[in-house]
N, C-alpha and C. Protein backbone atom coordinates (compact mmCIF):
# COMPACT_ATOMS: atom_id res chain seq x y z
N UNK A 1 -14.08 16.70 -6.44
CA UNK A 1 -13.90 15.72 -5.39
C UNK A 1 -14.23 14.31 -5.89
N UNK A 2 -15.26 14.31 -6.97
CA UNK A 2 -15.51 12.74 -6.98
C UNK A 2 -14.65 12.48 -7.75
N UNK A 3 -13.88 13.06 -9.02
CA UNK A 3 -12.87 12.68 -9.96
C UNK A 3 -11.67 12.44 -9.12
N UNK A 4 -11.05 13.11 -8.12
CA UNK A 4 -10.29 11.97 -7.34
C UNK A 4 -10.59 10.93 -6.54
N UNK A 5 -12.05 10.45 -6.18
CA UNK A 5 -12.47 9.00 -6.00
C UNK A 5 -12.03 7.80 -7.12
N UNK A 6 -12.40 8.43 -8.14
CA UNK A 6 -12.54 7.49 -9.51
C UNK A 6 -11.30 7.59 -10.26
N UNK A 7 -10.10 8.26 -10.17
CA UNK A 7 -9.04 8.22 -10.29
C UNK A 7 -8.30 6.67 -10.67
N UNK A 8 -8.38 5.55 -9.67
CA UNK A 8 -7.77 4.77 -9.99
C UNK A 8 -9.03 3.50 -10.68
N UNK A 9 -9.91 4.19 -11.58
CA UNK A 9 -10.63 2.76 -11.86
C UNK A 9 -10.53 3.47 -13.54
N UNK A 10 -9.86 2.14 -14.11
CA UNK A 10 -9.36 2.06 -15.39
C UNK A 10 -10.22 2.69 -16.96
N UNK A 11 -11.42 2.61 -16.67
CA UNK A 11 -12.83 3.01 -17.43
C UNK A 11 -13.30 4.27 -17.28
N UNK A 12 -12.66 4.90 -15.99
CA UNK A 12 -13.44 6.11 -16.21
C UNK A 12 -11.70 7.45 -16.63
N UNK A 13 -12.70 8.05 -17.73
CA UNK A 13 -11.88 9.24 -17.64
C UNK A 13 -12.54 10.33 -17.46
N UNK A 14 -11.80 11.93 -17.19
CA UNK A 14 -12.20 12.80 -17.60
C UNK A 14 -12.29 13.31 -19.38
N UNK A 15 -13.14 13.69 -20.03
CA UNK A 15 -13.40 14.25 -20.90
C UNK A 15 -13.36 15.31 -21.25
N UNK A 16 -14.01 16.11 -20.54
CA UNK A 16 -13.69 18.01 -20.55
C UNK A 16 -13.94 17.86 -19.17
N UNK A 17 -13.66 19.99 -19.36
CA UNK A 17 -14.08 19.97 -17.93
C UNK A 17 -14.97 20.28 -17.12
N UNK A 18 -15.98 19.52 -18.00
CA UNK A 18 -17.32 19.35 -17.27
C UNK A 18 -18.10 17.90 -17.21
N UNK A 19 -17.12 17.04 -17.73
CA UNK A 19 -17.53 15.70 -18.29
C UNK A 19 -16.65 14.71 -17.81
N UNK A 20 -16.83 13.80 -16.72
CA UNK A 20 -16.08 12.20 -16.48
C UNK A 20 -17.20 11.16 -17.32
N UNK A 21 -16.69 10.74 -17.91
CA UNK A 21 -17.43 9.40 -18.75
C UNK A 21 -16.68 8.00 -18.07
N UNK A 22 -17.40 6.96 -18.74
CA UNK A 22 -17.31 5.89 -17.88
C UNK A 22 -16.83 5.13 -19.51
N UNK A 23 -15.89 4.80 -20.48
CA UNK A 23 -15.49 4.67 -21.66
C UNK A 23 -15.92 2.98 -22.11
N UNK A 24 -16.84 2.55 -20.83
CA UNK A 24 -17.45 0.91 -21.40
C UNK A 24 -18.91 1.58 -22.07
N UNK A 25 -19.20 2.91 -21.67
CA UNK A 25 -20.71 2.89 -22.15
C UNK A 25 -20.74 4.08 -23.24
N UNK A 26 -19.34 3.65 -24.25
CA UNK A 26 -19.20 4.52 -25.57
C UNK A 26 -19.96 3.80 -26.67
N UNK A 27 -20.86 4.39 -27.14
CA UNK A 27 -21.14 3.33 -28.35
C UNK A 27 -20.84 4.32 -29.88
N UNK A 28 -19.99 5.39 -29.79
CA UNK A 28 -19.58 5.82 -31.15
C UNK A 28 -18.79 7.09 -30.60
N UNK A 29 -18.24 6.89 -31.38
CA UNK A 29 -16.88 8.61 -31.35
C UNK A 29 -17.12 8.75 -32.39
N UNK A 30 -17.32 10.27 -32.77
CA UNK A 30 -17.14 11.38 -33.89
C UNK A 30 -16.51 12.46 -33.87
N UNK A 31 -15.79 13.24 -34.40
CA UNK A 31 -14.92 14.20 -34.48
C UNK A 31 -13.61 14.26 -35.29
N UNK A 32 -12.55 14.90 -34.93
CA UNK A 32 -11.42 14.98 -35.39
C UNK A 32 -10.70 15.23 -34.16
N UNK A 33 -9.09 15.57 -34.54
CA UNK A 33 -8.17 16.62 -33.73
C UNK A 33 -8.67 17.59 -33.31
N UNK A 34 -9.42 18.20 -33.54
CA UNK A 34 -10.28 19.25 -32.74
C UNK A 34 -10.96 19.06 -31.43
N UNK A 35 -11.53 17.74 -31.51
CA UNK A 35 -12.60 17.90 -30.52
C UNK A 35 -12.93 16.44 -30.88
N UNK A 36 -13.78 15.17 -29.79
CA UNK A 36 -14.82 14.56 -30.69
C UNK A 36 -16.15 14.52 -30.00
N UNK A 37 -16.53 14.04 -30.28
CA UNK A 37 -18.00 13.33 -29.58
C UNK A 37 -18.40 12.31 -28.98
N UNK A 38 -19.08 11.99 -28.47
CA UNK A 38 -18.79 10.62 -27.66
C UNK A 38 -20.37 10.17 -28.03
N UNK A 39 -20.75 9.79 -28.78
CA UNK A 39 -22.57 8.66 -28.07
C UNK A 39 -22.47 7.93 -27.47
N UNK A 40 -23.16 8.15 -26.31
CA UNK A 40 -23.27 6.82 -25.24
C UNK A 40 -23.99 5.81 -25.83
N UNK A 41 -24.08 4.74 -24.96
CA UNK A 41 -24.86 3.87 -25.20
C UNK A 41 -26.51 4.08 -24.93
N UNK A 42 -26.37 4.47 -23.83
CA UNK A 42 -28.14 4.97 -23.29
C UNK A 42 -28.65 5.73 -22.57
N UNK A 43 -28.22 7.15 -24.14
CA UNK A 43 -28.60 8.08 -24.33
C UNK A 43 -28.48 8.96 -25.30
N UNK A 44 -29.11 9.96 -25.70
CA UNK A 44 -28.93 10.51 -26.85
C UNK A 44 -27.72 11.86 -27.09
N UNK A 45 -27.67 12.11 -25.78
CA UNK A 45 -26.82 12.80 -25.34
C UNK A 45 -25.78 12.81 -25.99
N UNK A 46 -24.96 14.14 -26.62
CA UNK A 46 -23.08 13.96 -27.41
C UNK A 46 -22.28 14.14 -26.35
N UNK A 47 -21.61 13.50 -25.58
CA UNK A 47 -20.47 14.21 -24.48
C UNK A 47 -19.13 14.82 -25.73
N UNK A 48 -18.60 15.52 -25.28
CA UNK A 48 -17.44 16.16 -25.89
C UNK A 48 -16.09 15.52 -25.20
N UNK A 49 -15.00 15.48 -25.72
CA UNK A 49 -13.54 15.42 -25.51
C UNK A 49 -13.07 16.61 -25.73
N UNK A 50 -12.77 17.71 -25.32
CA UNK A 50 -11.68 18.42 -25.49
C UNK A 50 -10.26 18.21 -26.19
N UNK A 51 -9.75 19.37 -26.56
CA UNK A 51 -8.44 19.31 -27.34
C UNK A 51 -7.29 18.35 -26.19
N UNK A 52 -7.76 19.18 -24.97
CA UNK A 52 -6.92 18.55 -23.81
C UNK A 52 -6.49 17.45 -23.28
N UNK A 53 -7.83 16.71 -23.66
CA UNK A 53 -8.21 15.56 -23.20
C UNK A 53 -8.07 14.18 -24.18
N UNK A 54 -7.89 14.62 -25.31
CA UNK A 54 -7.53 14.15 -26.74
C UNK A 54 -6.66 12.57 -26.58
N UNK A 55 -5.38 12.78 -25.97
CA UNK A 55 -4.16 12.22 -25.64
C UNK A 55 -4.73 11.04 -24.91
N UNK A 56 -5.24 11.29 -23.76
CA UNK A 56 -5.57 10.40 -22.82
C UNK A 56 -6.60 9.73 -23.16
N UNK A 57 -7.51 10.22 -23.75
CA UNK A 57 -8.90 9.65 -24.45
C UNK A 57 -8.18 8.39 -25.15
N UNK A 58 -7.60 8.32 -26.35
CA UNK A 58 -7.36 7.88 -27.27
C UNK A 58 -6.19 6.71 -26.28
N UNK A 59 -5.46 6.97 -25.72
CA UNK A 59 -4.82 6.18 -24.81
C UNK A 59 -5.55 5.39 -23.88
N UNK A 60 -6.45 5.63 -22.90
CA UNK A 60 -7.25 5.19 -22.43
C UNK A 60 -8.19 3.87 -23.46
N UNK A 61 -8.94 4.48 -24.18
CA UNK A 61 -9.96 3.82 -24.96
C UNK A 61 -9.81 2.42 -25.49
N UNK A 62 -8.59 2.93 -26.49
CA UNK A 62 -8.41 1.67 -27.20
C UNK A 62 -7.50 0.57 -26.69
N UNK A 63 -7.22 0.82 -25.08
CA UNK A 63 -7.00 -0.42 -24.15
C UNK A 63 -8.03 -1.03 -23.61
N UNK A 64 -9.51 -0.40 -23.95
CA UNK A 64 -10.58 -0.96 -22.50
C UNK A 64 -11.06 -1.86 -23.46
């Protein structure tokens, strides 16, 4: 339910499917085609991208 609230605001995506990130508070991607990682900014926490989610990540991102 809340991922169709946040639907139309440009920064947030889904990630997997257990993960909406907010892609202003990325401070490093790691991975490959497989999968990557996400470090936030503030936290230590890795969020994941899925294979699925790959496309849109990478589309998303390097417009914000």
């Amino acid at each position: 339910d809340i991922e169709k609230q946040l639907v139309n605001i440009d920064c947030i995506l889904k990630s997997h499917k257990s993960f909406i990130i907010n892609l202003k508070q990325i401070k490093e991607v790691n991975g490959n085609a497989q999968g990557y990682r996400l470090v936030l900014k503030t936290g230590k926490i890795q969020v994941p991208v899925s294979r699925n989610f790959i496309k849109s990540f990478n589309a998303k991102f390097h417009n914000i």
